[in-house]
Protein backbone atom coordinates (compact mmCIF):
# COMPACT_ATOMS: atom_id res chain seq x y z
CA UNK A 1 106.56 102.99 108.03
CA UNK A 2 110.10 103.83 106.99
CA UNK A 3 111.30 100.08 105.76
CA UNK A 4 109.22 98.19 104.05
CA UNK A 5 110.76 94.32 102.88
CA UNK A 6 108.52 91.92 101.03
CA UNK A 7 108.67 88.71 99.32
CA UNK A 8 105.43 88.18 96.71
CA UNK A 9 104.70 84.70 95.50
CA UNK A 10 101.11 84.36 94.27
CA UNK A 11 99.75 81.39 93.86
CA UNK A 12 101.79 79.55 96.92
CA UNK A 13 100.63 78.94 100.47
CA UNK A 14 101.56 82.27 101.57
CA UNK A 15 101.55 84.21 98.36
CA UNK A 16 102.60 87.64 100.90
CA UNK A 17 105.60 87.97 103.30
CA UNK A 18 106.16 91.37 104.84
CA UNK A 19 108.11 93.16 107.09
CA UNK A 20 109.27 96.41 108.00
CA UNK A 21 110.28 99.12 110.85
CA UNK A 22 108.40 101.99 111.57
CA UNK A 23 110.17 105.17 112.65
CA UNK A 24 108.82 107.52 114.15
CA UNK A 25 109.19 110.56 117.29
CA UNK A 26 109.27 108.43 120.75
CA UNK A 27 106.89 111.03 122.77
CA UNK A 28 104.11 110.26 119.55
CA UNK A 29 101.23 108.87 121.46
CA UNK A 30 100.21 105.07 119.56
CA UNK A 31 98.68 102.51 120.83
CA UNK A 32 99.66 98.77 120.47
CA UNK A 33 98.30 96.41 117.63
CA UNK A 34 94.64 95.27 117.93
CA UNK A 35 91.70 94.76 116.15
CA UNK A 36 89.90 98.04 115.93
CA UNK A 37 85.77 99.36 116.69
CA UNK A 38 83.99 96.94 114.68
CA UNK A 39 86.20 94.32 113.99
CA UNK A 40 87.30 94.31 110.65
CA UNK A 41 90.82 95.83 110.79
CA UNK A 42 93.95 94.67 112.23
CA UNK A 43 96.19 96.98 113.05
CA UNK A 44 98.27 99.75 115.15
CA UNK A 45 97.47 103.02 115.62
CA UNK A 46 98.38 106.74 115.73
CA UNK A 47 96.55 108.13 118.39
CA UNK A 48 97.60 112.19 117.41
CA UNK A 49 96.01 112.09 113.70
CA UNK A 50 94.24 108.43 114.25
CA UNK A 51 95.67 106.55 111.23
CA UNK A 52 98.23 103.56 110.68
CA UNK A 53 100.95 102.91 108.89
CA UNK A 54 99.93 99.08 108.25
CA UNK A 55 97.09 97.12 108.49
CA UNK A 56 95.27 94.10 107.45
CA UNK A 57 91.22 92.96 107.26
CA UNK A 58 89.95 89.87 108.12
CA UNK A 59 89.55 88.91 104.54
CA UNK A 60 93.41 89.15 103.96
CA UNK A 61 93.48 92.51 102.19
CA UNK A 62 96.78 94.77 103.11
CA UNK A 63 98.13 98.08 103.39
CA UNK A 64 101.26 99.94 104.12
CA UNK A 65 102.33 102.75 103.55
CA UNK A 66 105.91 105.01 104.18
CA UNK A 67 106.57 108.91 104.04
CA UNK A 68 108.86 110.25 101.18
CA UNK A 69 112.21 112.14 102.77
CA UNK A 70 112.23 115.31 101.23
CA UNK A 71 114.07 118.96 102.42
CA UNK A 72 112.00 121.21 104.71
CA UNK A 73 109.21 120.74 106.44
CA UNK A 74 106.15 118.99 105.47
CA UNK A 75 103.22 120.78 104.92
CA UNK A 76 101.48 121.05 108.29
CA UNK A 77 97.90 121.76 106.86
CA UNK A 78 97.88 118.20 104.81
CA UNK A 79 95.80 116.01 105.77
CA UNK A 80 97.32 112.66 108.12
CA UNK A 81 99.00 109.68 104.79
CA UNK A 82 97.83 107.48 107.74
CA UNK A 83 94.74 107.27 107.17
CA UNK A 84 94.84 106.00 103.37
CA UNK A 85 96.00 102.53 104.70
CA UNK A 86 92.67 102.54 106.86
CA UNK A 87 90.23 103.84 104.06
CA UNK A 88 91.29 100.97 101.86
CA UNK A 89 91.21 98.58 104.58
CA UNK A 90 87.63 99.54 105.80
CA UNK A 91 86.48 99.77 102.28
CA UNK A 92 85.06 97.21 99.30
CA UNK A 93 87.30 98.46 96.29
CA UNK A 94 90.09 96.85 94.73
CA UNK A 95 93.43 98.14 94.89
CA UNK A 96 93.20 99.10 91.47
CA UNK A 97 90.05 100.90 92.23
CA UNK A 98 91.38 102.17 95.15
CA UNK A 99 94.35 104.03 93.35
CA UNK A 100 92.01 105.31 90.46
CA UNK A 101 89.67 107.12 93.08
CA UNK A 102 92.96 108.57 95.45
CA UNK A 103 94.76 110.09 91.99
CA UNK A 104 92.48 112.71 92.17
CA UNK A 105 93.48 113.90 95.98
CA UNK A 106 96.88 112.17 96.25
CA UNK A 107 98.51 115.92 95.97
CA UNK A 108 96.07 117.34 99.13
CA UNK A 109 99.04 114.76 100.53
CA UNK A 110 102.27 115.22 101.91
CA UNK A 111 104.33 112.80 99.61
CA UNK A 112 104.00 109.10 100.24
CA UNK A 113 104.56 105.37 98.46
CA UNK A 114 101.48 102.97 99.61
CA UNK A 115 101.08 99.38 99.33
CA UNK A 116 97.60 97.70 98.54
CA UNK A 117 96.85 94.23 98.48
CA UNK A 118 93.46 93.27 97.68
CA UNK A 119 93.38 89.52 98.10
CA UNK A 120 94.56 88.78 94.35
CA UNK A 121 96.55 92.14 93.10
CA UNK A 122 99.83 93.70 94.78
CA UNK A 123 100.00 97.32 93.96
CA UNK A 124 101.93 100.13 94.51
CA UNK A 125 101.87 104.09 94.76
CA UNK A 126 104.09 106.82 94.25
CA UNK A 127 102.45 110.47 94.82
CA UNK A 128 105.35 112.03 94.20
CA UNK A 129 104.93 111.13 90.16
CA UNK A 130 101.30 109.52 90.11
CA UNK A 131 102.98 106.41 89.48
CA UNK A 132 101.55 102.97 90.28
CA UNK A 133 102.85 99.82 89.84
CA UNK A 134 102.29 96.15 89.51
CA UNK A 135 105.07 94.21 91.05
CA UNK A 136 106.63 91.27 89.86
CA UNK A 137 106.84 88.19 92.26
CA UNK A 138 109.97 87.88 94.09
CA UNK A 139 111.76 90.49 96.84
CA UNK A 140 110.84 93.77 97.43
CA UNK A 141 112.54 96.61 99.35
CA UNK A 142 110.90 100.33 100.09
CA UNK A 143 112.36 102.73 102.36
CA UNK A 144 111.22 106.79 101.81
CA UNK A 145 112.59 107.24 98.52
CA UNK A 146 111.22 105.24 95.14
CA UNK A 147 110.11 101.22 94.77
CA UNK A 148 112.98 99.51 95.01
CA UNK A 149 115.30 102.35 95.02
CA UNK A 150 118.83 101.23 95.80
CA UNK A 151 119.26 102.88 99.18
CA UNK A 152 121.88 100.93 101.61
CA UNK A 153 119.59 99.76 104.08
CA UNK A 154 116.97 98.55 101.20
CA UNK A 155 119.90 96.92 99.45
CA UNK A 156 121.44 94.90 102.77
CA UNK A 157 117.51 93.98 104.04
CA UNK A 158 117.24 92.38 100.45
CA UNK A 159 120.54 90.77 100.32
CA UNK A 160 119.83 89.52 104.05
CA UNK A 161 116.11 88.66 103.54
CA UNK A 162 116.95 86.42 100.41
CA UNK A 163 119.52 84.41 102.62
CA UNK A 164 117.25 83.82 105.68
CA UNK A 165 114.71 80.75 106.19
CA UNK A 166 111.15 82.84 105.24
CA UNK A 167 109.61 80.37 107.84
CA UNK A 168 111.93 81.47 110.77
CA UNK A 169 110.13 84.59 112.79
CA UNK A 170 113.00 85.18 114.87
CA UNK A 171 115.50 85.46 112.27
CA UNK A 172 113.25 87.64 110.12
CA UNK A 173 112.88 90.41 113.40
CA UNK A 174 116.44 90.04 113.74
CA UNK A 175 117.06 91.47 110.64
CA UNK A 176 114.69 94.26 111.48
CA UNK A 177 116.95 95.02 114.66
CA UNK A 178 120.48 95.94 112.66
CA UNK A 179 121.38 99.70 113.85
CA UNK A 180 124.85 99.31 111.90
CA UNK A 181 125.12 102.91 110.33
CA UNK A 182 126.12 103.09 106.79
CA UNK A 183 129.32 105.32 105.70
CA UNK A 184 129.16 108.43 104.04
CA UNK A 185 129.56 107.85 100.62
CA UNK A 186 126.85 105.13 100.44
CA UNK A 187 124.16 107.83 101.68
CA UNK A 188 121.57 109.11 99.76
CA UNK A 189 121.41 112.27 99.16
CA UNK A 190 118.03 113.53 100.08
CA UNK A 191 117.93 117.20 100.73
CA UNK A 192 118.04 116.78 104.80
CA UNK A 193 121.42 117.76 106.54
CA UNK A 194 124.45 114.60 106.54
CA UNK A 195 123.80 113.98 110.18
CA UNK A 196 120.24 113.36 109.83
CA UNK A 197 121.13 111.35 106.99
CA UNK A 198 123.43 109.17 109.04
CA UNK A 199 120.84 108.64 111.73
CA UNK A 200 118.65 107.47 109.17
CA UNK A 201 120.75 105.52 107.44
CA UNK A 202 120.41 102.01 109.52
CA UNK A 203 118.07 99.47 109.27
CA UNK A 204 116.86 99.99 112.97
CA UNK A 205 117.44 104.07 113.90
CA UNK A 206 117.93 105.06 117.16
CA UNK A 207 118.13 108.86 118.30
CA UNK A 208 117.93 110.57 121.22
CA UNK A 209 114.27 111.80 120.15
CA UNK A 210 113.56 109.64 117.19
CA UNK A 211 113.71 106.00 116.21
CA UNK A 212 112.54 102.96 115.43
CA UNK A 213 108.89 102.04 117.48
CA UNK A 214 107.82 98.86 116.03
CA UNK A 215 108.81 95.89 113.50
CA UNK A 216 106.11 94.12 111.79
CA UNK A 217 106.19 90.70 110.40
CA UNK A 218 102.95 89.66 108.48
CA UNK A 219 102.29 86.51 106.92
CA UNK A 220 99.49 86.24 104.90
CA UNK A 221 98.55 83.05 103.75
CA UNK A 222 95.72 81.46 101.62
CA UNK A 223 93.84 80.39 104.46
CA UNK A 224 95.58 82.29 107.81
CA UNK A 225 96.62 85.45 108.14
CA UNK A 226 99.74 86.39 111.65
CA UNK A 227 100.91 89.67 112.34
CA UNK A 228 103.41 90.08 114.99
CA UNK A 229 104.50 93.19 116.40
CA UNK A 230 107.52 93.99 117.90
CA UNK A 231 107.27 97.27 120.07
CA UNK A 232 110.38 99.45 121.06
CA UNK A 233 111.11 102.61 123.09
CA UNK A 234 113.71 104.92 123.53
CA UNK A 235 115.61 102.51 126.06
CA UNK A 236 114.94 99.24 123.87
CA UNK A 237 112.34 96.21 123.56
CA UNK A 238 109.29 97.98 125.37
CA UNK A 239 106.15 95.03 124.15
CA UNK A 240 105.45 92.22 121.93
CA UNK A 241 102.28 90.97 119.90
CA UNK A 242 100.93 88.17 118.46
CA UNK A 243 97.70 87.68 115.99
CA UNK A 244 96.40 84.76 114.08
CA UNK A 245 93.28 84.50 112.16
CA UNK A 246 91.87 82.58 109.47
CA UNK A 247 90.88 84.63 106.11
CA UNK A 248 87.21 86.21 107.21
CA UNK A 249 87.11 84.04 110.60
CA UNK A 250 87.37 85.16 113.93
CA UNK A 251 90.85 86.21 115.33
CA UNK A 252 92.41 84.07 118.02
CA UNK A 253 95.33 85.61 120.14
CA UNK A 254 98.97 83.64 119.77
């Protein structure tokens, strides 16, 4: 993902609210949110490497993850970020755990920031500095820089987030959909040329070749989990869905 937004209250009724916007090349083959073989994982897919960039198990555990921007190329021989979200997911360790045993091979890795929830700790991971942190309750924004690094489009999805009704799906995707391009001297300054940089600087990007292919909202509550996915091509809204389950009970299809 490229936009990550969420709101951490432990020890509510939904203790997790997230949502973000992946971006990604239009002619990448990916198929559709679903449960995958077995059962256990919730989640799209990237059919050319066979990874995700966010998931969730039926016992409520969560994973995201986003790409650092960086100048030049990334290093074609590294091995697919997509699949860390799926390892945790399909695994038994805590996110804590998790991180411990990935420190080790995080640099094998094209840089990347990952999220890990493990049904009680929120977690995050910079590779760039082996940093992790524990996050505070309240709003979150990530886009591919640092946690909570003041980019524009991390600062206006937090300002916009905070004002919205949490319980209002429509509203929260709406957000997700702003392609409002931010001026010049707002941009960050990450190493790729000021074009690029201005393509990438909305909420919602749309290129020619490159954009925005799906916006997540997950709710993850003490007792139900919903994901809803909100699929896009290169000529808009392309498909749309729906998942509810209980926490380690069978799905059933909004």
């Amino acid at each position: 993902m490229c936009l990550i937004a969420f709101r951490w209250e432990p020890g509510t009724a939904e203790p997790l609210l997230l949502l973000g916007n992946r971006d990604e090349s239009y002619d990448r083959p990916t198929a559709p949110l679903a449960w995958w073989a077995g059962g256990r994982l919730l989640a799209g897919r990237d059919l050319r490497a066979g990874g995700t960039w966010l998931g969730v198990a039926r016992d409520g555990r969560c994973a995201a993850i986003t790409n650092f921007r960086q100048a030049g190329p990334p290093r074609p021989e590294a091995p697919s970020r997509g699949h860390l979200p799926a390892r945790f997911l399909e695994g038994e360790l805590s996110a804590g755990a998790f991180l411990a045993a990935l420190r080790g091979e995080a640099g094998r890795y094209n840089p990347f920031n990952l999220i890990l929830f493990d049904g009680g700790e929120l977690v995050g991971y910079q590779s760039r500095d082996d940093r992790m942190i524990a996050f505070d309750p309240g709003l979150h924004v990530l886009s591919n820089g640092d946690f909570d690094e003041p980019w524009p489009k991390a600062e206006a999805l937090r300002e916009r987030l905070a004002a919205v009704d949490p319980g209002d799906d429509a509203a929260l995707l709406a957000l997700l959909e702003d392609d409002r391009p931010f001026e010049e001297a707002h941009l960050p300054r990450t190493g790729v040329p000021l074009a690029w940089e201005r393509a990438l600087s909305p909420i919602f990007v749309k290129t020619p070749t490159y954009g925005t292919r799906a916006s997540t909202l997950l709710r993850l509550g003490r007792e139900t989990v919903s994901v809803l996915e909100q699929r896009f091509t290169a000529s808009g809204r392309e498909g749309r869905t729906a998942v509810a389950f209980p926490r380690s009970g069978p799905p059933s299809e909004c």
